[in-house]
N, C-alpha and C. Protein backbone atom coordinates (compact mmCIF):
# COMPACT_ATOMS: atom_id res chain seq x y z
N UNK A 1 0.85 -1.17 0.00
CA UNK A 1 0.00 0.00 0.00
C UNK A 1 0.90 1.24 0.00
N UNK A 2 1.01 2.29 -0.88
CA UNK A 2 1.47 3.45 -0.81
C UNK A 2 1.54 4.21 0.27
N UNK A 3 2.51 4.96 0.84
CA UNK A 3 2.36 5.56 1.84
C UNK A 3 3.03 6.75 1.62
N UNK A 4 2.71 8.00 2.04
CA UNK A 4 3.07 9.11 1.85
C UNK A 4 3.64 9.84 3.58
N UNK A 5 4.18 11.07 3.61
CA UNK A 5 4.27 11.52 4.48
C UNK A 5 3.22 12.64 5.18
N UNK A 6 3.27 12.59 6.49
CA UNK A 6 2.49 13.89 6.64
C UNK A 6 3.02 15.12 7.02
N UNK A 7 2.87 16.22 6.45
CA UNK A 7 2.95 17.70 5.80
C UNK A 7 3.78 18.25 7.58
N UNK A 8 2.87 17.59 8.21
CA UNK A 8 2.80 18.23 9.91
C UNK A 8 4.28 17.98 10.34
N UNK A 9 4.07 16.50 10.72
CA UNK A 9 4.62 15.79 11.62
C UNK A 9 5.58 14.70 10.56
N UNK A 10 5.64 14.81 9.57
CA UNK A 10 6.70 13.62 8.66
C UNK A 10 6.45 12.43 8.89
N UNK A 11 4.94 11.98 9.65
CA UNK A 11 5.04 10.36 9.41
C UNK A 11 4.22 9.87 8.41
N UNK A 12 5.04 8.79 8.29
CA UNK A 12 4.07 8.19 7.02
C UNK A 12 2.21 7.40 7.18
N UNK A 13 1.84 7.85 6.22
CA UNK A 13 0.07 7.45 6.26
C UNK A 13 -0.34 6.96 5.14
N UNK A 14 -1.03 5.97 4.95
CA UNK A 14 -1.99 5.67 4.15
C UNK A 14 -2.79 6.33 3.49
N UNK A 15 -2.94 5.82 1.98
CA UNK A 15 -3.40 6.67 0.80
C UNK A 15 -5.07 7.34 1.65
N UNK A 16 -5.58 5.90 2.07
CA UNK A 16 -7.02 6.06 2.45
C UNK A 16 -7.16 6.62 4.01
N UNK A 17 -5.99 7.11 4.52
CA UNK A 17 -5.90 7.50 5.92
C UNK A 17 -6.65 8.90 5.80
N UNK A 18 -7.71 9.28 6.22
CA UNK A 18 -8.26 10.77 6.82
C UNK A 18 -7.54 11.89 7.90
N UNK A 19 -6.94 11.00 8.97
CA UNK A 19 -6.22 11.78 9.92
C UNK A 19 -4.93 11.29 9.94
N UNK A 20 -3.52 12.05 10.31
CA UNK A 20 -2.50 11.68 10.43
C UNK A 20 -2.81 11.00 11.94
N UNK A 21 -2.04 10.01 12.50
CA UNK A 21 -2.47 8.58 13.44
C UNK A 21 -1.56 9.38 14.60
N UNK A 22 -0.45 10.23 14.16
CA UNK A 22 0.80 10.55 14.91
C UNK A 22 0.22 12.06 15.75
N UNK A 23 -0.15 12.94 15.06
CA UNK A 23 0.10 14.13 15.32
C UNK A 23 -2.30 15.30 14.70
N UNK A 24 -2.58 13.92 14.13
CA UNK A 24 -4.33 14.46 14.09
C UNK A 24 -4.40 15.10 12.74
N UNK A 25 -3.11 15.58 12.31
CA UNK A 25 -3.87 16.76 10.86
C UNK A 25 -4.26 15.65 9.64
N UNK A 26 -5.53 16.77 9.54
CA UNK A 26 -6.30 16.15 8.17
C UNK A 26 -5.92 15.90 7.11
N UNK A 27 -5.80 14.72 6.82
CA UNK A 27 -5.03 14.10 5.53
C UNK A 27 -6.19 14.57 4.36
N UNK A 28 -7.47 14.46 4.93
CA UNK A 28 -8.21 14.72 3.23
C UNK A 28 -7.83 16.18 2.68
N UNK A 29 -7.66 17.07 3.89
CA UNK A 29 -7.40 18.83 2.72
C UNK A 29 -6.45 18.20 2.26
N UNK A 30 -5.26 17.84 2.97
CA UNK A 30 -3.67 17.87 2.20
C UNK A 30 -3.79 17.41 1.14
N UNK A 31 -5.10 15.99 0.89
CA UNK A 31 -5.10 14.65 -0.27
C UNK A 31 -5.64 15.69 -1.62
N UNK A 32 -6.45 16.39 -1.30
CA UNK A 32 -7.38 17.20 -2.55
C UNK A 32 -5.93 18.25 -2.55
N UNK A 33 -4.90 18.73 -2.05
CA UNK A 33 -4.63 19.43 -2.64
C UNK A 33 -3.54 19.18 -3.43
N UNK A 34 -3.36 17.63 -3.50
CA UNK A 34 -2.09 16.54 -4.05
C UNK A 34 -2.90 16.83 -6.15
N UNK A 35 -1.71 16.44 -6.39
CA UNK A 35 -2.25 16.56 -8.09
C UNK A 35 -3.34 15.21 -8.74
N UNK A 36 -2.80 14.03 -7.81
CA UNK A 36 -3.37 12.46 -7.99
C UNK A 36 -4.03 12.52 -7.39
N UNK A 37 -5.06 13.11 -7.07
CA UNK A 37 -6.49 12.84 -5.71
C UNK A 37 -7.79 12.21 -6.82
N UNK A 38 -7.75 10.98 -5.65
CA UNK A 38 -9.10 10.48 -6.16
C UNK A 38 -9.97 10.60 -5.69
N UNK A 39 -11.20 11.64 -6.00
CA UNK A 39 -12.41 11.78 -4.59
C UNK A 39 -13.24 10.50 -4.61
N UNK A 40 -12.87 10.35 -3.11
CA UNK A 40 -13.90 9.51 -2.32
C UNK A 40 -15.31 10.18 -1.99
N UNK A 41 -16.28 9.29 -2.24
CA UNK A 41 -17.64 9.59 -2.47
C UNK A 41 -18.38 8.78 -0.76
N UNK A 42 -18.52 9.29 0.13
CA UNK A 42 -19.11 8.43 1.38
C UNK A 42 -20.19 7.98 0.58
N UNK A 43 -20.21 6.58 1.23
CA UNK A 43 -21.80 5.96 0.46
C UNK A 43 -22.74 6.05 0.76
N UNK A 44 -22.86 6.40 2.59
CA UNK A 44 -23.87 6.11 3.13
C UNK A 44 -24.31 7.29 4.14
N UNK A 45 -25.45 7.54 4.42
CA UNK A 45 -25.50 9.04 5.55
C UNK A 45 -24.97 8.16 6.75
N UNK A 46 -24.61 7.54 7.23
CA UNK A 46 -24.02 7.04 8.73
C UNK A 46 -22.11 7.58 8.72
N UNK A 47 -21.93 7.11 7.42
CA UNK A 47 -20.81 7.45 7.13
C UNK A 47 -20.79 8.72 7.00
N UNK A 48 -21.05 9.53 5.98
CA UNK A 48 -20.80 11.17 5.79
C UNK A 48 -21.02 11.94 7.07
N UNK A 49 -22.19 11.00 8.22
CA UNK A 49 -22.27 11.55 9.33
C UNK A 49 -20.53 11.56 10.25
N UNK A 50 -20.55 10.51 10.28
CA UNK A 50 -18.86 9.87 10.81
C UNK A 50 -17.76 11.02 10.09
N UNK A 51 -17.63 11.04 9.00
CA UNK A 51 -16.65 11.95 8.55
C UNK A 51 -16.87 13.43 8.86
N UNK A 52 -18.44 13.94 8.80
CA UNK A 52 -18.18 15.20 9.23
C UNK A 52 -17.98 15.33 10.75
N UNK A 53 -17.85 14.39 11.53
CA UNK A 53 -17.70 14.23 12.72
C UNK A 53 -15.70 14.75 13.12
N UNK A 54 -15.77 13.74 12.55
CA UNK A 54 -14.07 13.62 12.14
C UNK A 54 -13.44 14.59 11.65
N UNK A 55 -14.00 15.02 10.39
CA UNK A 55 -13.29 16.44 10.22
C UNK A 55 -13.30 17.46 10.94
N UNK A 56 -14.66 17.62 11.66
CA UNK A 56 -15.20 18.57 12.87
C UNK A 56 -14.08 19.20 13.53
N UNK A 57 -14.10 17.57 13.94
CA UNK A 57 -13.49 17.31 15.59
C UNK A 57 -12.14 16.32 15.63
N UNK A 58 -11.36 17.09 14.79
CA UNK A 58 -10.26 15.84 14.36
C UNK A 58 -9.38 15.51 15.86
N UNK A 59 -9.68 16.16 17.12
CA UNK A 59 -9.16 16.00 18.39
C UNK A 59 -9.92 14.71 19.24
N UNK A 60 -10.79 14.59 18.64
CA UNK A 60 -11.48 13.60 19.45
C UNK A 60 -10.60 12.02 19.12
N UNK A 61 -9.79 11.88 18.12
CA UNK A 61 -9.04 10.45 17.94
C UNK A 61 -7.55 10.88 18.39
N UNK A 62 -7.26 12.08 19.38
CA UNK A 62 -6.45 12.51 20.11
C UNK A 62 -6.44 12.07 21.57
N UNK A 63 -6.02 10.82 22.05
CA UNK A 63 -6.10 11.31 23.62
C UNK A 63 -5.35 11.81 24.13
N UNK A 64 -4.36 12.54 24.19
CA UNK A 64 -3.48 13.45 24.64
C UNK A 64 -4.69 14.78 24.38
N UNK A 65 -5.46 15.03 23.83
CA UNK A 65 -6.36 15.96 23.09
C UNK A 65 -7.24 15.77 23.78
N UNK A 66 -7.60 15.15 24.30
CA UNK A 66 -8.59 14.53 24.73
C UNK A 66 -9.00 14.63 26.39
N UNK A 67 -7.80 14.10 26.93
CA UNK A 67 -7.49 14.32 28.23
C UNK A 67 -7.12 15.92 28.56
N UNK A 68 -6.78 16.60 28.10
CA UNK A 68 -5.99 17.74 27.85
C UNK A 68 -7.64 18.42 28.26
N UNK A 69 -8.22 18.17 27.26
CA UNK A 69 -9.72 18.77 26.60
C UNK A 69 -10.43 18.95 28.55
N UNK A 70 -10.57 17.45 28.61
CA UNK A 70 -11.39 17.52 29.63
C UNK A 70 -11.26 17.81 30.64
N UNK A 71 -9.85 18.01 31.40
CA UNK A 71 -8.56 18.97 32.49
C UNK A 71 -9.26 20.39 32.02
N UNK A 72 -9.26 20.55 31.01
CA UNK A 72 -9.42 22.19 31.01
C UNK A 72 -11.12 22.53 31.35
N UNK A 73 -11.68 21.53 30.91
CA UNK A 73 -13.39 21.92 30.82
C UNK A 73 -14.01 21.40 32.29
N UNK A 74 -13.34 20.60 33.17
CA UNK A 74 -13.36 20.81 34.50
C UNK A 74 -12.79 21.94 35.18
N UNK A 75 -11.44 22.85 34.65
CA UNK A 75 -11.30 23.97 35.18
C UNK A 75 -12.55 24.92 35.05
N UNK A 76 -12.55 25.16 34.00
CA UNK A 76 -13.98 26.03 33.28
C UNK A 76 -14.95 25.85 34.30
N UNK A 77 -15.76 24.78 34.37
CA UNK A 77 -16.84 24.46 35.37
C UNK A 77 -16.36 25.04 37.00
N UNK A 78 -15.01 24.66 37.22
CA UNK A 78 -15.20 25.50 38.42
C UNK A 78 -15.38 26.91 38.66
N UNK A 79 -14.57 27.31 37.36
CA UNK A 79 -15.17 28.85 37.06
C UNK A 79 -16.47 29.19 37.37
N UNK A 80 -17.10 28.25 36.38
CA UNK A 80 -18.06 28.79 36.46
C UNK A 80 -19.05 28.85 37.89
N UNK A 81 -18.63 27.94 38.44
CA UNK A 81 -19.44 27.60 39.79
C UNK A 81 -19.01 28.91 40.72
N UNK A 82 -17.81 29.31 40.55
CA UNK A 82 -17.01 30.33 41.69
C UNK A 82 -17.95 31.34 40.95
N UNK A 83 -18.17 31.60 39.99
CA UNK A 83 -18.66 33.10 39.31
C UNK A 83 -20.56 32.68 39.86
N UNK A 84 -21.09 31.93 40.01
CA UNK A 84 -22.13 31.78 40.46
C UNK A 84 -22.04 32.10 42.25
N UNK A 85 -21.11 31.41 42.84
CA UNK A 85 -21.10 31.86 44.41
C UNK A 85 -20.57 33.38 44.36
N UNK A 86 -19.63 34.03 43.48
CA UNK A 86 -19.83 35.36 43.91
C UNK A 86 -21.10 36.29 43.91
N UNK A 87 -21.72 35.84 42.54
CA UNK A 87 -23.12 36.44 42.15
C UNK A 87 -24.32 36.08 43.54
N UNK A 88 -23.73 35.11 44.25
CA UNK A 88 -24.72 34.83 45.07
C UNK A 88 -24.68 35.72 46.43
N UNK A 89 -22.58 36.34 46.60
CA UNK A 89 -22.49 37.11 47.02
C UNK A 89 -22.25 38.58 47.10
N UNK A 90 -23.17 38.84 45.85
CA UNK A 90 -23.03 40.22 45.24
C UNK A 90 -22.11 40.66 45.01
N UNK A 91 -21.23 40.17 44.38
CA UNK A 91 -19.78 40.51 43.97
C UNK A 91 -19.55 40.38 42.81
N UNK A 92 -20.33 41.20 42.03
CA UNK A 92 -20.30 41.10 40.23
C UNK A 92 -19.48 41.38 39.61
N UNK A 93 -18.75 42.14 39.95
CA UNK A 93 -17.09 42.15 39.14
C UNK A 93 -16.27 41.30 39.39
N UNK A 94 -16.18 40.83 40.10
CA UNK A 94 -15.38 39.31 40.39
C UNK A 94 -16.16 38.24 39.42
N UNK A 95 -17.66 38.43 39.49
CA UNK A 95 -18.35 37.28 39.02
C UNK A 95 -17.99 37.31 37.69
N UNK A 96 -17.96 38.51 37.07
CA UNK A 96 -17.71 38.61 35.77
C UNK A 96 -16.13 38.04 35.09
N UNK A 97 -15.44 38.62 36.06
CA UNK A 97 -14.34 38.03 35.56
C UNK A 97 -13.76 36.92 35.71
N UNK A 98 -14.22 36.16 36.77
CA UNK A 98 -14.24 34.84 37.10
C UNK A 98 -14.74 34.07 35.90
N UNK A 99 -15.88 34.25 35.10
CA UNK A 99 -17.00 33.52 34.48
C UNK A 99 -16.12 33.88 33.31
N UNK A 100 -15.63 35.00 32.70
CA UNK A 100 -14.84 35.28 31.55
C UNK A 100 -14.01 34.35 31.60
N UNK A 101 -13.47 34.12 32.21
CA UNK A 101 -12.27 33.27 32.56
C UNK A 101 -12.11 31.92 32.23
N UNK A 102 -13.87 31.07 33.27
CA UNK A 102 -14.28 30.17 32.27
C UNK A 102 -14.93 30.35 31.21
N UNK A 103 -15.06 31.44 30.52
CA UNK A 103 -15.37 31.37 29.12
C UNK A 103 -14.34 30.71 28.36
N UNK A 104 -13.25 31.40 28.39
CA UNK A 104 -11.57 31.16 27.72
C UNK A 104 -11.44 29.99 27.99
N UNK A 105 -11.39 29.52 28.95
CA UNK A 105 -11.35 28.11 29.17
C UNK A 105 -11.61 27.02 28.31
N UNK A 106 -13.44 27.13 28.59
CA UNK A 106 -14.18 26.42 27.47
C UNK A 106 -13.68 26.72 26.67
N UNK A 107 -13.45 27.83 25.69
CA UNK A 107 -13.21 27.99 24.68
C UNK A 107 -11.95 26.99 24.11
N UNK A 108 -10.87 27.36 24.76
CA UNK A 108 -9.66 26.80 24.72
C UNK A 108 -9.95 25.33 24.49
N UNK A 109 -10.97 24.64 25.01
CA UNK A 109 -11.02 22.90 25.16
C UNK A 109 -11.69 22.52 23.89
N UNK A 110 -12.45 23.09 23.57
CA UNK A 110 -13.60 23.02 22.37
C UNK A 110 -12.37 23.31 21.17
N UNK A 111 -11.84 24.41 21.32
CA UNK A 111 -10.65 24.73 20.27
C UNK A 111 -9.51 23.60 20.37
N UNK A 112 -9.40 22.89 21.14
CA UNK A 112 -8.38 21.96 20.90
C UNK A 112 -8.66 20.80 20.35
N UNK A 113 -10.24 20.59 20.96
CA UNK A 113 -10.83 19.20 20.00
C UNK A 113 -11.03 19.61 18.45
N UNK A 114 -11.70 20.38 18.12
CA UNK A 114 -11.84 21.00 16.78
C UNK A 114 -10.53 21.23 16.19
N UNK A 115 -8.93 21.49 16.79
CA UNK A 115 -8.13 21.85 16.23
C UNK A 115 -7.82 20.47 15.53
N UNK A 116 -7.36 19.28 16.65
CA UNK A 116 -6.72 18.37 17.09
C UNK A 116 -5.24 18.30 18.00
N UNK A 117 -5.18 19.82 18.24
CA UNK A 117 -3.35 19.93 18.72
C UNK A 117 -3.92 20.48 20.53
N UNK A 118 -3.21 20.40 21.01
CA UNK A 118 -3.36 21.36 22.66
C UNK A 118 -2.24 22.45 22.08
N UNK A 119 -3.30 23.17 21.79
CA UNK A 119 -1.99 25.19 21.42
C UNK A 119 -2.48 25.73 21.91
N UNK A 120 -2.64 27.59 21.70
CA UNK A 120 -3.20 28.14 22.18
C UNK A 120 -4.83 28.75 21.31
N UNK A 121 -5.77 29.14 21.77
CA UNK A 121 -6.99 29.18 21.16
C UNK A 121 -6.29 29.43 20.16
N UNK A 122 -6.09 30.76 20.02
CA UNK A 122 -5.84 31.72 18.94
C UNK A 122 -5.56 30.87 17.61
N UNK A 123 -4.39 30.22 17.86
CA UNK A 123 -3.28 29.28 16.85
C UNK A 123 -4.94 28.47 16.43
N UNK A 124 -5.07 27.90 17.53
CA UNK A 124 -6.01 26.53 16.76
C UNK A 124 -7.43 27.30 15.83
N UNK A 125 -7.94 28.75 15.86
CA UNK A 125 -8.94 29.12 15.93
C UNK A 125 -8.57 30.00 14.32
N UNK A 126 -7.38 30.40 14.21
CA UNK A 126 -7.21 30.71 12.90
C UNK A 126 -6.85 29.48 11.41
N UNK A 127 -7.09 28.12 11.82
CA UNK A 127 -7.34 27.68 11.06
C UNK A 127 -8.84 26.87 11.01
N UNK A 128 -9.78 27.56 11.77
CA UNK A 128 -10.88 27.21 11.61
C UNK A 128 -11.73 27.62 10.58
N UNK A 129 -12.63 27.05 10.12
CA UNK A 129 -13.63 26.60 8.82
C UNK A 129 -14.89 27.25 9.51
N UNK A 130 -15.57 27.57 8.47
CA UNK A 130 -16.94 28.48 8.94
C UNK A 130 -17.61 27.18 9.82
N UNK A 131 -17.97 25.44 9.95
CA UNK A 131 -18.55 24.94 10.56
C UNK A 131 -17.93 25.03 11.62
N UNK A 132 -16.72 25.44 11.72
CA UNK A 132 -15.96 25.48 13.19
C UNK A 132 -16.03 26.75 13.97
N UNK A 133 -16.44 27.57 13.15
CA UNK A 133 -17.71 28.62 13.95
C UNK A 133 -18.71 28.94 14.40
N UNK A 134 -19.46 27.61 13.58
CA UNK A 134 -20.85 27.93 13.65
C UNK A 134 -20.63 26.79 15.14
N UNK A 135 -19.74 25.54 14.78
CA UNK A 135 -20.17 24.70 16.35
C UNK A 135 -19.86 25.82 17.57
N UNK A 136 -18.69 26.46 17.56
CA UNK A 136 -18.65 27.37 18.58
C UNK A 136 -19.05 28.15 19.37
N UNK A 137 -19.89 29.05 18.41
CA UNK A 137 -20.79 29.59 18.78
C UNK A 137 -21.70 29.33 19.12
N UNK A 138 -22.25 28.06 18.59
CA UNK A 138 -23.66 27.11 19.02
C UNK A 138 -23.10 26.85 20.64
N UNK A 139 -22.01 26.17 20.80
CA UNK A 139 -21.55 25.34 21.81
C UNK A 139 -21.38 26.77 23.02
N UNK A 140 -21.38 28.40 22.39
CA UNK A 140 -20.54 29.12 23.86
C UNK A 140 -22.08 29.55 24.11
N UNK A 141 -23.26 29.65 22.97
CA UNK A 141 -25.01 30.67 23.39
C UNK A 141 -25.58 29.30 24.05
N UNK A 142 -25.37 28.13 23.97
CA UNK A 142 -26.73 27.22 24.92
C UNK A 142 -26.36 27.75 25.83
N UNK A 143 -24.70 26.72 26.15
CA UNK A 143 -24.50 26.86 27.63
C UNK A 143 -24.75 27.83 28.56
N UNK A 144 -24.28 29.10 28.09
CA UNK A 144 -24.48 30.42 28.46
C UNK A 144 -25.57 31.01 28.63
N UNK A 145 -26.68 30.43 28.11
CA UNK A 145 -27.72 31.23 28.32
C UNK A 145 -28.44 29.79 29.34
N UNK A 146 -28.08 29.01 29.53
CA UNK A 146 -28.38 28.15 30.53
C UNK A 146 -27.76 28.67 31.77
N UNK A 147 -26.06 28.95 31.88
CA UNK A 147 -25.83 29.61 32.91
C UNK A 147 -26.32 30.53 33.67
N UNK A 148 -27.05 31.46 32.54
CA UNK A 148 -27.85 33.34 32.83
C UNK A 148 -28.86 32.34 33.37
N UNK A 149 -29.37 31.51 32.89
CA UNK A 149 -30.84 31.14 34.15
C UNK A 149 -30.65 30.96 35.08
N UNK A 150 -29.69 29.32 35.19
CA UNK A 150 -29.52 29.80 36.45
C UNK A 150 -29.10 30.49 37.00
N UNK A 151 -27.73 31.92 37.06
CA UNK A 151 -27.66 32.68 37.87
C UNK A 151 -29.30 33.48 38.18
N UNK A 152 -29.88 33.81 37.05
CA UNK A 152 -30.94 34.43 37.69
C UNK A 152 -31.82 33.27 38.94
N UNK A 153 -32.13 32.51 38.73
CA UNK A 153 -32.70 31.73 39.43
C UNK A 153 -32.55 32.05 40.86
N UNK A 154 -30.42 31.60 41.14
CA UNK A 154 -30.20 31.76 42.39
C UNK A 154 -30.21 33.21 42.74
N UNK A 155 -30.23 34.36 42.16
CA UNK A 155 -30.29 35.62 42.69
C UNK A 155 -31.97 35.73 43.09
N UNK A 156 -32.82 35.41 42.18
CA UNK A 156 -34.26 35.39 42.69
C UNK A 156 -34.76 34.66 44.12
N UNK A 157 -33.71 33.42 44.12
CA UNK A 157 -33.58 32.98 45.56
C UNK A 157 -33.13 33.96 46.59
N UNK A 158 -32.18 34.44 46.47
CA UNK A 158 -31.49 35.51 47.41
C UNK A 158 -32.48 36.29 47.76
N UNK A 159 -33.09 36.84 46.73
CA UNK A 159 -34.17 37.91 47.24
C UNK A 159 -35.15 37.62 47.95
N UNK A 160 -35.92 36.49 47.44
CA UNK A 160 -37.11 35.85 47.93
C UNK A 160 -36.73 35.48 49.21
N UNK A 161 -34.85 35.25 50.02
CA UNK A 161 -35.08 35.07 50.90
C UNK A 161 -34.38 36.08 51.78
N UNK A 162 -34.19 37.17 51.57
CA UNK A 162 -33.61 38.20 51.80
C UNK A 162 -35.25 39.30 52.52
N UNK A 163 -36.21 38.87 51.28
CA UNK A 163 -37.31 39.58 51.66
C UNK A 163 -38.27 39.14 52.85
């Protein structure tokens, strides 16, 4: 079987390989931008589902990426929990910047699965693809506006028992 190198990291991969095995970068851009590319046609929606998965999220067949990912998105959560106990103790500038904080966070973990590398956002976020915006943004307005409830929630508590 032919094997070529990868662009990234110099190891060798398989014609039909999608991700480099060593280092995560996407073998299909590099393959379409080779002169001999044969497009592969997915046959099936389970599959095209799987690949846009994969291309997505080329960090997820990372566990170094992986583990990395989920270290950081447990930091985040405590953020976010500390930015909820300040709000609970009226301390909104702390809360704010606490909660910013786990914003970056998240951000950073989501950007490393989508990248496939642990860098910094920035690095991983300028080679992102408009679907790697649109998940982002999907992924920073639920959560976030799940968070705004509940902070409101527990501040409506405060009052209700304040009053």
């Amino acid at each position: 079987m032919p094997s070529k190198k990868c662009p990234k990291c110099n190891s060798l991969w398989s014609e039909r390989d999608y991700f480099c095995g060593l280092c995560g970068a996407r073998l299909v851009v590099m393959r379409e931008e080779a002169e001999e590319v044969v497009e592969e046609k997915p046959d099936s929606a389970p599959r095209r589902a799987l690949m846009w998965l994969l291309e997505t999220f080329p960090g997820l067949v990372q566990i170094k990426v992986v583990l990395a990912s989920i270290a950081i998105f447990v930091l985040a959560l405590i953020s976010f929990a500390l930015a909820l106990l300040m709000l609970g103790f009226q301390v909104y500038v702390t809360a704010c910047f606490i909660g910013a904080g786990g914003v970056i966070l998240y951000w950073t973990g989501l950007s490393w699965i989508m990248y496939g590398y642990v860098c910094s956002p920035i690095e991983a976020m300028t080679e992102f693809r408009s679907r790697h915006w649109i998940v982002l943004v999907m992924a920073t307005v639920i959560p976030a506006s799940v968070f705004l409830f509940v902070a409101k929630l527990a501040a409506d508590a405060r009052m209700a028992g304040a009053g």
